[in-house]
Protein backbone atom coordinates (compact mmCIF):
# COMPACT_ATOMS: atom_id res chain seq x y z
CA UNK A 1 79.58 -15.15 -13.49
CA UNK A 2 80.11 -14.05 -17.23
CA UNK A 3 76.96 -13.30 -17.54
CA UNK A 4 75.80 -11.82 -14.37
CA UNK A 5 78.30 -9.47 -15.29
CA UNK A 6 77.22 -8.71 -18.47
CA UNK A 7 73.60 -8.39 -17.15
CA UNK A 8 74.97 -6.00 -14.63
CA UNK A 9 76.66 -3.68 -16.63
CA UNK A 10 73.89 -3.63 -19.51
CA UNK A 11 71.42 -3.11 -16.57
CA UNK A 12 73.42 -0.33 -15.30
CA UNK A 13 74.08 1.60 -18.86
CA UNK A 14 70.28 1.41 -19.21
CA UNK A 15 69.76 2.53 -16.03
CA UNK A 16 71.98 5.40 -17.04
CA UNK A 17 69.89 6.53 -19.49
CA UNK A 18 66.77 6.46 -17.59
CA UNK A 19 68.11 8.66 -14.86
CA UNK A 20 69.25 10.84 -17.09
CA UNK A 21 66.01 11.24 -19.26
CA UNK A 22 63.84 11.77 -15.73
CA UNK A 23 66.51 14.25 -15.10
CA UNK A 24 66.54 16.29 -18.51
CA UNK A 25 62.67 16.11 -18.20
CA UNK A 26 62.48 17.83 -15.16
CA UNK A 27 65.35 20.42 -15.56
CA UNK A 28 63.44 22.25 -18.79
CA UNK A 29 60.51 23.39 -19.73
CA UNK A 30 59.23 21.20 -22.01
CA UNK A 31 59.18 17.58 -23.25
CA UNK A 32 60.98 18.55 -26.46
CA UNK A 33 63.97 20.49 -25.40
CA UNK A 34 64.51 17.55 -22.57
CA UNK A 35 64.06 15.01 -25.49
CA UNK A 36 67.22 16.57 -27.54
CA UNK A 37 68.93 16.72 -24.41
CA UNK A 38 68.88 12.84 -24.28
CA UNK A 39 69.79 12.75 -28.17
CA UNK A 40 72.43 14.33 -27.65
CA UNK A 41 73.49 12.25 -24.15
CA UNK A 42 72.93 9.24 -26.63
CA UNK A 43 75.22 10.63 -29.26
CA UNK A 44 77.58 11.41 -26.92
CA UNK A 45 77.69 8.04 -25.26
CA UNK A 46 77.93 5.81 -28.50
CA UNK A 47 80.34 7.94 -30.22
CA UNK A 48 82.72 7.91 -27.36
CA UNK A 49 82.27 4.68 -26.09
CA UNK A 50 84.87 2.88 -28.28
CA UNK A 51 81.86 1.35 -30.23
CA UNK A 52 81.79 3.48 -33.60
CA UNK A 53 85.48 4.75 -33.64
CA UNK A 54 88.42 2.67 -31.63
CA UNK A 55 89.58 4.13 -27.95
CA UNK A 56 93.27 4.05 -29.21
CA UNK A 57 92.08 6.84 -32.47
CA UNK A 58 91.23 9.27 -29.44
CA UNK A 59 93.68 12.04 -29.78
CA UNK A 60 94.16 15.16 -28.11
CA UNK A 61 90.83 16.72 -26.97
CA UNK A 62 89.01 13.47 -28.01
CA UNK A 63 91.00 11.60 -24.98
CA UNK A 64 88.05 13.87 -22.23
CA UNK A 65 85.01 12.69 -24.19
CA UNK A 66 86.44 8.85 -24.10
CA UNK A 67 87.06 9.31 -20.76
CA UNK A 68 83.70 11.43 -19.18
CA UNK A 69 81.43 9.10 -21.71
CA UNK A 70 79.61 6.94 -19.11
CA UNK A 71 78.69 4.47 -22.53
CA UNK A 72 82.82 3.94 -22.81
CA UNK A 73 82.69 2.26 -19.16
CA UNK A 74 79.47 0.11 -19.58
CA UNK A 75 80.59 -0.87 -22.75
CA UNK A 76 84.33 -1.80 -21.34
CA UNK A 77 82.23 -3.55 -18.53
CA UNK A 78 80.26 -5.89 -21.05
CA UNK A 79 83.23 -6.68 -23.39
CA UNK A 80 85.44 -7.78 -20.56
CA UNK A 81 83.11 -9.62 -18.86
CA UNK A 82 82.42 -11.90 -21.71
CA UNK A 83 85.85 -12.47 -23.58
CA UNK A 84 88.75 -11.54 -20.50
CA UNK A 85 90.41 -14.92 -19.26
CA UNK A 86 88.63 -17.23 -22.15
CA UNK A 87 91.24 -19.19 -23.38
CA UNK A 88 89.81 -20.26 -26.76
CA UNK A 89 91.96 -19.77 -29.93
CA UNK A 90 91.24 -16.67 -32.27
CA UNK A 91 92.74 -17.88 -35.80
CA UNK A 92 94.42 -14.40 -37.37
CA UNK A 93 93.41 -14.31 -41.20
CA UNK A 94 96.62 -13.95 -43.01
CA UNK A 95 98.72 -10.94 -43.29
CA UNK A 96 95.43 -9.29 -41.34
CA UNK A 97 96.64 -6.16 -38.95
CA UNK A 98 95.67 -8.64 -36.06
CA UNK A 99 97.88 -11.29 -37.62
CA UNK A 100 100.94 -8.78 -37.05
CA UNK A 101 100.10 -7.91 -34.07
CA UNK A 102 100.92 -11.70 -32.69
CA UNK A 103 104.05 -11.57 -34.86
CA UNK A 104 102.80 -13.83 -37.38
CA UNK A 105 105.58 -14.80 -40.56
CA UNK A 106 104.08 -12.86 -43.68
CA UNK A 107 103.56 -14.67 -46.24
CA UNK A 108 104.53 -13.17 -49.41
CA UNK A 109 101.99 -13.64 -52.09
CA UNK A 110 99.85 -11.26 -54.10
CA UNK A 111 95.84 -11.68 -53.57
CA UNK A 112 95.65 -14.26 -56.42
CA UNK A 113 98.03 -16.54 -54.54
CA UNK A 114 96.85 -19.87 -52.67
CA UNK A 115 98.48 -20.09 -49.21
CA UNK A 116 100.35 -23.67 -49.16
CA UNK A 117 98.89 -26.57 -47.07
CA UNK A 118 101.96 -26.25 -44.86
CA UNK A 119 101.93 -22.72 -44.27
CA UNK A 120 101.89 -22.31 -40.52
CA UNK A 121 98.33 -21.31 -38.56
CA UNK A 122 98.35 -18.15 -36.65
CA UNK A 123 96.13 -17.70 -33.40
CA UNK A 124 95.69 -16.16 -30.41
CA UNK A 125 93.62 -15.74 -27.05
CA UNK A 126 90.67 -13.75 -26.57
CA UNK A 127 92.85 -11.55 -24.75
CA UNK A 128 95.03 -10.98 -27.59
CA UNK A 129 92.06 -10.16 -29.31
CA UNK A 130 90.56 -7.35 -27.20
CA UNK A 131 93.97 -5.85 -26.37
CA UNK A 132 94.60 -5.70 -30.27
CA UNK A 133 91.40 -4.67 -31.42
CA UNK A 134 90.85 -1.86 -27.90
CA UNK A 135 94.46 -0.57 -28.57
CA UNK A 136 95.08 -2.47 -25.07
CA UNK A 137 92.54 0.54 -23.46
CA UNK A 138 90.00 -2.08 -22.22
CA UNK A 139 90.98 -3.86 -19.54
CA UNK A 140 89.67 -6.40 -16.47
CA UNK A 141 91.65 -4.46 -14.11
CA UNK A 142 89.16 -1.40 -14.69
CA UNK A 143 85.98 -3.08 -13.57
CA UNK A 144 85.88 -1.52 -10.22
CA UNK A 145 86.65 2.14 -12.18
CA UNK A 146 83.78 0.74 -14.71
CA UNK A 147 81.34 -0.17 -12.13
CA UNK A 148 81.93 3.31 -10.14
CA UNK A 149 81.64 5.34 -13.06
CA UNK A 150 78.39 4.45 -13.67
CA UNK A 151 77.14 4.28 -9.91
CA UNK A 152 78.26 8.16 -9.94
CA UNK A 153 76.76 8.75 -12.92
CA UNK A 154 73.53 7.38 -11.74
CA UNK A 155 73.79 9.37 -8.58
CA UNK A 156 74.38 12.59 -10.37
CA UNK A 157 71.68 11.78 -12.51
CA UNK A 158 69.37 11.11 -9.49
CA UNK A 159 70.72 14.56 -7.90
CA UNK A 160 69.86 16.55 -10.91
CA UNK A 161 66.70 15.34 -10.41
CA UNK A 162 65.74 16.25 -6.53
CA UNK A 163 67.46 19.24 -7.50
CA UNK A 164 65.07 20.41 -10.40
CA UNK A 165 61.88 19.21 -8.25
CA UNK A 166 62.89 21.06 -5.30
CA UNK A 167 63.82 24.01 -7.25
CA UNK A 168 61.42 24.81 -10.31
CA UNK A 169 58.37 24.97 -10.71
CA UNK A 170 56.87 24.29 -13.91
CA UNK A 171 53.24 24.26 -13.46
CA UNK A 172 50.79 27.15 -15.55
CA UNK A 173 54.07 28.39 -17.47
């Protein structure tokens, strides 16, 4: 199911795009204005999609793009589906931020310092994991939010295209 999942979302963030571009294209003029359009729908998406800067740094007026960003919810979509409920361990480099976060003892050494055979492993779930590194933002419980985000994204997209071909009419302009 993992990766039906992941298909589905990845299918659904390109679809995304796609919709959009037809859209852009027939709302202006011309093929370049409708191209920047999409550059900056692309921008938009992978800067607020928790990809280049964590969901948790979002303050203030950041918190609307994280959550209007239809990249944040196909990318929440693939993540989960691939790494919520696997129990495998994730081993926590020492004195790491994610180390820490389980409540790991520090160990008290400068960089030069070997850690001692019998100093005690630290691990955690994949779950850990994600909630650490997603500032606990990404979670299973949103797939159904996930999944409709981007079905009424693609349906807006698909309106603002009947729209522009029913209104405008760009031919000998």
């Amino acid at each position: 199911t993992s990766f039906g999942l992941f298909w589905g979302f990845f299918t659904l963030n390109i679809a995304c795009y796609s919709y959009f571009g037809q859209a852009f294209i027939c709302l202006v003029r011309d093929i370049p204005t409708s191209m920047a359009l999409v550059g900056a729908l692309i921008g938009y998406n992978v800067f607020f999609s928790g990809l280049i800067v964590k969901p948790q740094y979002f303050g203030s007026v950041f918190q609307l793009g994280l959550w209007t960003a239809p990249g944040r919810f196909a990318f929440e979509g693939l993540v989960m589906s691939q790494f919520s409920g696997v129990q495998r361990e994730v081993v926590a480099q020492i004195n790491s931020p994610y180390y820490f976060f389980l409540g790991c003892q520090p160990f008290q050494g400068n960089s030069t310092s070997v850690v001692p055979e019998d100093f005690p492993e630290c691990a955690g779930t994949f779950d850990d994991y994600v909630n650490f590194y997603f500032g606990g933002i990404f979670k299973k419980e949103n797939f159904w939010l996930d999944l409709g985000v981007l079905l009424g994204y693609m349906t807006l997209a698909r309106a603002l295209t009947w729209f522009s071909l029913r209104k405008f009419n760009y031919t000998n302009t």
